[in-house]
C-alpha atoms as a PDB file:
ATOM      1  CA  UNK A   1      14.966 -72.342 -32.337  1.00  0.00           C
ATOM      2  CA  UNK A   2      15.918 -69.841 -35.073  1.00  0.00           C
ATOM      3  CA  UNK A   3      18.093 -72.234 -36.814  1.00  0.00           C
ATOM      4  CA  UNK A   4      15.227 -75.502 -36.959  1.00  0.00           C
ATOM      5  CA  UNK A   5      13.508 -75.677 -40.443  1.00  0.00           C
ATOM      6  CA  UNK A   6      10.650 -76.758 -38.416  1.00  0.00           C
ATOM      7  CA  UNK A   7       9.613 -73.734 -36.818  1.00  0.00           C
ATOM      8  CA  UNK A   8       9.927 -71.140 -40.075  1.00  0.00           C
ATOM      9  CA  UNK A   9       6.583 -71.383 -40.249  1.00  0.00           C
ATOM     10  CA  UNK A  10       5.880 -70.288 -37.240  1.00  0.00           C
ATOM     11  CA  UNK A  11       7.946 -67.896 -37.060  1.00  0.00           C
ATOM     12  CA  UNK A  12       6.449 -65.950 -40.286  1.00  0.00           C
ATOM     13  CA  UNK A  13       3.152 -66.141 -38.696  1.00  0.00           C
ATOM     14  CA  UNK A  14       4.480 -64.910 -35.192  1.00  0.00           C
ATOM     15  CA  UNK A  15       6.111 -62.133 -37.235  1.00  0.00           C
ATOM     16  CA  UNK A  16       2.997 -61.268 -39.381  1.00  0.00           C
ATOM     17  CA  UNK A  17       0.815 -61.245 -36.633  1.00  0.00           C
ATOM     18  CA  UNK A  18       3.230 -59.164 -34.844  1.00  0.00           C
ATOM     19  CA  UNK A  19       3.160 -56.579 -37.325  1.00  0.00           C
ATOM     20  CA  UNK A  20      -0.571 -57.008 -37.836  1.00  0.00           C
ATOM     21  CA  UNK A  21      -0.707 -55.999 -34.069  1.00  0.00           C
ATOM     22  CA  UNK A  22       0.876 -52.612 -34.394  1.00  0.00           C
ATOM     23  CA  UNK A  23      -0.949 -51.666 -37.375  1.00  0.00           C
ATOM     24  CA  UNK A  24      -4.707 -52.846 -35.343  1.00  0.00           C
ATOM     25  CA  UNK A  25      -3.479 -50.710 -32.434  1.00  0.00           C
ATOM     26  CA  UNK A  26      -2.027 -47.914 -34.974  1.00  0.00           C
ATOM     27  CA  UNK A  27      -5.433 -47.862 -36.871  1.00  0.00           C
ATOM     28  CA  UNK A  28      -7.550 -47.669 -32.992  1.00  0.00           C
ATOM     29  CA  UNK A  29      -5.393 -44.942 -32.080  1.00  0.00           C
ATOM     30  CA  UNK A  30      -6.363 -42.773 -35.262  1.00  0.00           C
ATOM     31  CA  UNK A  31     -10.133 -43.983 -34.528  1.00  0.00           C
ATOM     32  CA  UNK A  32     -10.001 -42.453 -30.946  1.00  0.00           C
ATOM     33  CA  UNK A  33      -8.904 -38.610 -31.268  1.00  0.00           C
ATOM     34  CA  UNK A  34     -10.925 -36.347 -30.968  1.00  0.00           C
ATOM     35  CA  UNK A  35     -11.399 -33.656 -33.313  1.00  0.00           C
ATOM     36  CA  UNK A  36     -10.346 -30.295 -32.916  1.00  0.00           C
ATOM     37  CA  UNK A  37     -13.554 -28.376 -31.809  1.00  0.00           C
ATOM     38  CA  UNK A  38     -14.147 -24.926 -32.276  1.00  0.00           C
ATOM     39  CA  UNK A  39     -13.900 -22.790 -29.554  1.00  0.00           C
ATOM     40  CA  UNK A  40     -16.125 -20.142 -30.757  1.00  0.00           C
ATOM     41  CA  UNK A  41     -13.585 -17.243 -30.209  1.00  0.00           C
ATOM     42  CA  UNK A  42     -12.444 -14.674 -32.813  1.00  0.00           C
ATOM     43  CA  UNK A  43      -9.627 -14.521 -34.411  1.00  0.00           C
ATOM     44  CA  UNK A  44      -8.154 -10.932 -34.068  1.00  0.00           C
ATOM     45  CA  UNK A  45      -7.929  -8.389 -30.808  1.00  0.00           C
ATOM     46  CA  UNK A  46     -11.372  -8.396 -28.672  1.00  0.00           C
ATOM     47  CA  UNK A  47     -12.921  -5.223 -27.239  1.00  0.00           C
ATOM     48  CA  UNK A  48     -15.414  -4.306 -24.765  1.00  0.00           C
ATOM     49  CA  UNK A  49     -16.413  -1.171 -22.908  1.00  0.00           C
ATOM     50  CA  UNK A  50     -17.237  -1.238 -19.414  1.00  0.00           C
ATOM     51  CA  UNK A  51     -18.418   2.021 -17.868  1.00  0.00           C
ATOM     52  CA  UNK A  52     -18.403   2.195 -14.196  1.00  0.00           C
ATOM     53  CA  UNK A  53     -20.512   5.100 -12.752  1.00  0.00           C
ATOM     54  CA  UNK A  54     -19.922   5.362  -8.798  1.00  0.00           C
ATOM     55  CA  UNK A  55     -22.635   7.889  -6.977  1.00  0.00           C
ATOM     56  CA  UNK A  56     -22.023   9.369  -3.375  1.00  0.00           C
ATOM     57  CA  UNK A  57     -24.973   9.470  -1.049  1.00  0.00           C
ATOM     58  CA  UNK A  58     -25.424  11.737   1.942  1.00  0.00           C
ATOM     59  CA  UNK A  59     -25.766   8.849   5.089  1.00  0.00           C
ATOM     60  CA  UNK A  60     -26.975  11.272   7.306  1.00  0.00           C
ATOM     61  CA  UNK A  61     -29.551  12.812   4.781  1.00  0.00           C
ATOM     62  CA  UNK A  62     -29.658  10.894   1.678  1.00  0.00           C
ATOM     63  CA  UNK A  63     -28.913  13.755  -0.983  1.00  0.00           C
ATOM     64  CA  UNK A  64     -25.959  13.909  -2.876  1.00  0.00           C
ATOM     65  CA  UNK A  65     -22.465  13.551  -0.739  1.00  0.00           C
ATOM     66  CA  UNK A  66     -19.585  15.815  -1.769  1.00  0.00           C
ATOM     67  CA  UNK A  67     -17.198  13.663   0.481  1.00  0.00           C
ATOM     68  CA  UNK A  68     -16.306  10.632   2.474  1.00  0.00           C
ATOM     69  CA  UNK A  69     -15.011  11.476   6.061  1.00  0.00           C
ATOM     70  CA  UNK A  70     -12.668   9.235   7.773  1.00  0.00           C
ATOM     71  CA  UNK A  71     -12.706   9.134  11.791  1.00  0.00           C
ATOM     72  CA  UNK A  72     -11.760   6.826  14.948  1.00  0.00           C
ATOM     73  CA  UNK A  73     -13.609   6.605  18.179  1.00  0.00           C
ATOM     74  CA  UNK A  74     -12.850   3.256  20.828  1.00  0.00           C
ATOM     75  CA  UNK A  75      -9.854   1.778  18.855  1.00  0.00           C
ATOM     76  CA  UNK A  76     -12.290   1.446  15.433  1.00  0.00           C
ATOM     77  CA  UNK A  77     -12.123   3.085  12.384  1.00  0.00           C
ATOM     78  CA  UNK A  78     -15.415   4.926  10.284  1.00  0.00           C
ATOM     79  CA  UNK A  79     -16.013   6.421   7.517  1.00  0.00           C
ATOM     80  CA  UNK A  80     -19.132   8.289   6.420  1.00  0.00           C
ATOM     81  CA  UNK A  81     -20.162   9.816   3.035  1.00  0.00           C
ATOM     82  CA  UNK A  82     -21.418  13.623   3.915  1.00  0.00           C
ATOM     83  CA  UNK A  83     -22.490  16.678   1.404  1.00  0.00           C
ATOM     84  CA  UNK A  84     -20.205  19.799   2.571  1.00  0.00           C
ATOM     85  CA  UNK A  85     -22.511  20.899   4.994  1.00  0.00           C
ATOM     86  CA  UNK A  86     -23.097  17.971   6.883  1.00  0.00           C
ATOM     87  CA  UNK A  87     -19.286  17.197   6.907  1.00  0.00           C
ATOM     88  CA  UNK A  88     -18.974  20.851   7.859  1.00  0.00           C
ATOM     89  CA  UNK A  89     -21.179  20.270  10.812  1.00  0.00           C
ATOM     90  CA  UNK A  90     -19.195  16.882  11.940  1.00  0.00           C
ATOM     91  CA  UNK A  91     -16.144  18.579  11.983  1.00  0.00           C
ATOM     92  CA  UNK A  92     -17.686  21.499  14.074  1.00  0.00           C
ATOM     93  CA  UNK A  93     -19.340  18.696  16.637  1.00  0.00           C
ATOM     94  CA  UNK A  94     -15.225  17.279  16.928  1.00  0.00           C
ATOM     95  CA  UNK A  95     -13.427  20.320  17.307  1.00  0.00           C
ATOM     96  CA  UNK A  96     -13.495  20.575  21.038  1.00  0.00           C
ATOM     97  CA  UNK A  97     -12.844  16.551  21.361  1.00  0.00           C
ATOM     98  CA  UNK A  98      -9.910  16.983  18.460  1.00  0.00           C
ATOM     99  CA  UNK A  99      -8.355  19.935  20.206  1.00  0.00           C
ATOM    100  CA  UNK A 100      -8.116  18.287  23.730  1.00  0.00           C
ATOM    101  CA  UNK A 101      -6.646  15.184  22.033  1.00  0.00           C
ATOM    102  CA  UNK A 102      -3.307  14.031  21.032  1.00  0.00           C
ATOM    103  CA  UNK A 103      -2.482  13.007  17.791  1.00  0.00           C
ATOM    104  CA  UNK A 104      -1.098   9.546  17.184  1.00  0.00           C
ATOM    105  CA  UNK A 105       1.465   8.904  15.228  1.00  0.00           C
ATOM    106  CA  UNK A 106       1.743   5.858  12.937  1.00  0.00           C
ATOM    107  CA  UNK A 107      -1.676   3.651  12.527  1.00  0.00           C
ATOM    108  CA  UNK A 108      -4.077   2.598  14.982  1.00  0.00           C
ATOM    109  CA  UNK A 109      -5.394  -0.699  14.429  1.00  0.00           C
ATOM    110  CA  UNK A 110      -7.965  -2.553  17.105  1.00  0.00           C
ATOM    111  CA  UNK A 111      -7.368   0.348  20.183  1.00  0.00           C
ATOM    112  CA  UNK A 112      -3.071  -0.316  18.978  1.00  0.00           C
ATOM    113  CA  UNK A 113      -0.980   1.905  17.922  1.00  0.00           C
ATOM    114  CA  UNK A 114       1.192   1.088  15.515  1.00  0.00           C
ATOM    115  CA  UNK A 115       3.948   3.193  15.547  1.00  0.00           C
ATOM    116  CA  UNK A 116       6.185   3.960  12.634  1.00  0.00           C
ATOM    117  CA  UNK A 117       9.474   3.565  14.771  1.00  0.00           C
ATOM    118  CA  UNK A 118      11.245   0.243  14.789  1.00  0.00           C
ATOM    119  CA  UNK A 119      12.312  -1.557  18.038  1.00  0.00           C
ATOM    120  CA  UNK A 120      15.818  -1.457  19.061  1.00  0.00           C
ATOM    121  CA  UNK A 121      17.682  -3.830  21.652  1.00  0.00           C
ATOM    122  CA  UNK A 122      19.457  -2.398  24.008  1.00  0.00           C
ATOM    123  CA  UNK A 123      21.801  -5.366  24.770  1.00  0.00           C
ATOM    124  CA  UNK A 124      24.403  -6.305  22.432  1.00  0.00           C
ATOM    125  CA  UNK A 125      25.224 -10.107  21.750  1.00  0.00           C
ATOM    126  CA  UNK A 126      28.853 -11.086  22.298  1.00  0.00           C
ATOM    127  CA  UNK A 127      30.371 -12.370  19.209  1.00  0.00           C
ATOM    128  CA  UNK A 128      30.139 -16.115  19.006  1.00  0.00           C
ATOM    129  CA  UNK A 129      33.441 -16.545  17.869  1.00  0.00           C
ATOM    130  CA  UNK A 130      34.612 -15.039  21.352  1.00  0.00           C
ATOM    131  CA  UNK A 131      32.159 -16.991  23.256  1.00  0.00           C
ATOM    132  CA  UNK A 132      33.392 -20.204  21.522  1.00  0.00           C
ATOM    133  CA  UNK A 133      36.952 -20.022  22.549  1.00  0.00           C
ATOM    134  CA  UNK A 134      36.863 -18.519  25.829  1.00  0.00           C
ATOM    135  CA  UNK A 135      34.625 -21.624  26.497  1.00  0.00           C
ATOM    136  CA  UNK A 136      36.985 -24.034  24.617  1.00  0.00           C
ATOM    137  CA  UNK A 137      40.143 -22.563  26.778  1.00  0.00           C
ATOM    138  CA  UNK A 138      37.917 -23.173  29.855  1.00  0.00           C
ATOM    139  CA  UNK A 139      37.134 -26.870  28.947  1.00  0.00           C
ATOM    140  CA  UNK A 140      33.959 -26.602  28.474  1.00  0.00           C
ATOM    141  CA  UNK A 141      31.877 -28.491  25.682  1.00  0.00           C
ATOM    142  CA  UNK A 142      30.819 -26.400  22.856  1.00  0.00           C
ATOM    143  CA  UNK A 143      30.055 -27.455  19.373  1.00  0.00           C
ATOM    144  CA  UNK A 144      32.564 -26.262  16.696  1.00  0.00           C
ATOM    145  CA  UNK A 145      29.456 -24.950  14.229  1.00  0.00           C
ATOM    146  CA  UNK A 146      26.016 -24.469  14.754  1.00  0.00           C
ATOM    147  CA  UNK A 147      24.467 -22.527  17.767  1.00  0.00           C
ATOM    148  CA  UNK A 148      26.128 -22.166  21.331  1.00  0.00           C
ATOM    149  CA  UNK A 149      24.264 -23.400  24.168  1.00  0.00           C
ATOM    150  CA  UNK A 150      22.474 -20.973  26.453  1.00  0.00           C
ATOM    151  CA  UNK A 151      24.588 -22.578  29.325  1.00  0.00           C
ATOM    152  CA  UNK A 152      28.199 -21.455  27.881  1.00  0.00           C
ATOM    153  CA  UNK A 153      26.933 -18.154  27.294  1.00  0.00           C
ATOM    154  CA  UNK A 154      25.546 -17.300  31.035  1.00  0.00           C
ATOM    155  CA  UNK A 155      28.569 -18.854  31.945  1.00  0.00           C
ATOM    156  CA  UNK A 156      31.011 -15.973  29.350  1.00  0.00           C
ATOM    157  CA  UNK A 157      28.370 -13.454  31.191  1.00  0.00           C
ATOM    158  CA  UNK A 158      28.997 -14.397  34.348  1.00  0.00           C
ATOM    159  CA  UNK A 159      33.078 -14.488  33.728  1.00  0.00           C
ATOM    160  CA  UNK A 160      33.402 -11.297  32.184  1.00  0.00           C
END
């Protein structure tokens, strides 16, 4: 079609409108963005002060509290905001109770104790590799890689 004098008309106008395409969608795309607003901040660092004034009061009495006591009783934890003589007095009322206790070690959480030592097993693992060729000497099926069944190692167990 290129080549045919008849259609270099047409193709002039299929050019031109081409082109007047791009520049219509060129000229809506310039119509539609938005303009930068301003954000209202400042240019530069910002300060502000915040003063945070925290009061005790007494629970018990409602003065002023000197202290906030921590204590357990039935697996929960309390705590209490006393002046010294009220806190004097708590301890006084727990002294008996304290000196009969024990002392836990570690954290108590919900009547558990926590305790700081870590678990230890007392049965060793044989070594895979050992448990994988005794069982491929005594025909039995074991994968090459991957976990051993629980069958072949009863079976080492029960062997050794």
């Amino acid at each position: 079609m290129r080549g045919l004098p008849l259609y270099k008309g047409m193709q002039k106008k299929a050019a031109l409108s081409r082109h007047s395409r791009k520049v219509d969608i060129v000229a809506r795309q310039r119509r539609h963005k938005r303009p930068l607003r301003d954000t209202g901040r400042r240019k530069g660092p910002i300060s502000v002060a915040q003063r945070v004034v925290v009061t005790l009061s007494d629970d018990m009495d409602g003065g002023e509290a000197a202290e906030t006591v921590a204590f357990g009783l039935d697996g929960k934890m309390y705590e209490i905001d006393l002046n010294a003589a009220n806190a004097k007095k708590l301890r006084k009322a727990l002294a008996p109770y304290l000196a009969a206790g024990r002392k836990l070690t570690g954290r108590t959480t919900a009547g558990r104790s926590l305790s700081v030592e870590s678990y230890t097993h007392t049965s060793l693992a044989p070594d895979p590799a050992a448990v994988r060729a005794w069982a491929q000497s005594n025909k039995m099926e074991v994968p090459a890689r991957g976990r051993i069944p629980k069958r072949v190692y009863e079976a080492f167990r029960a062997a050794s």
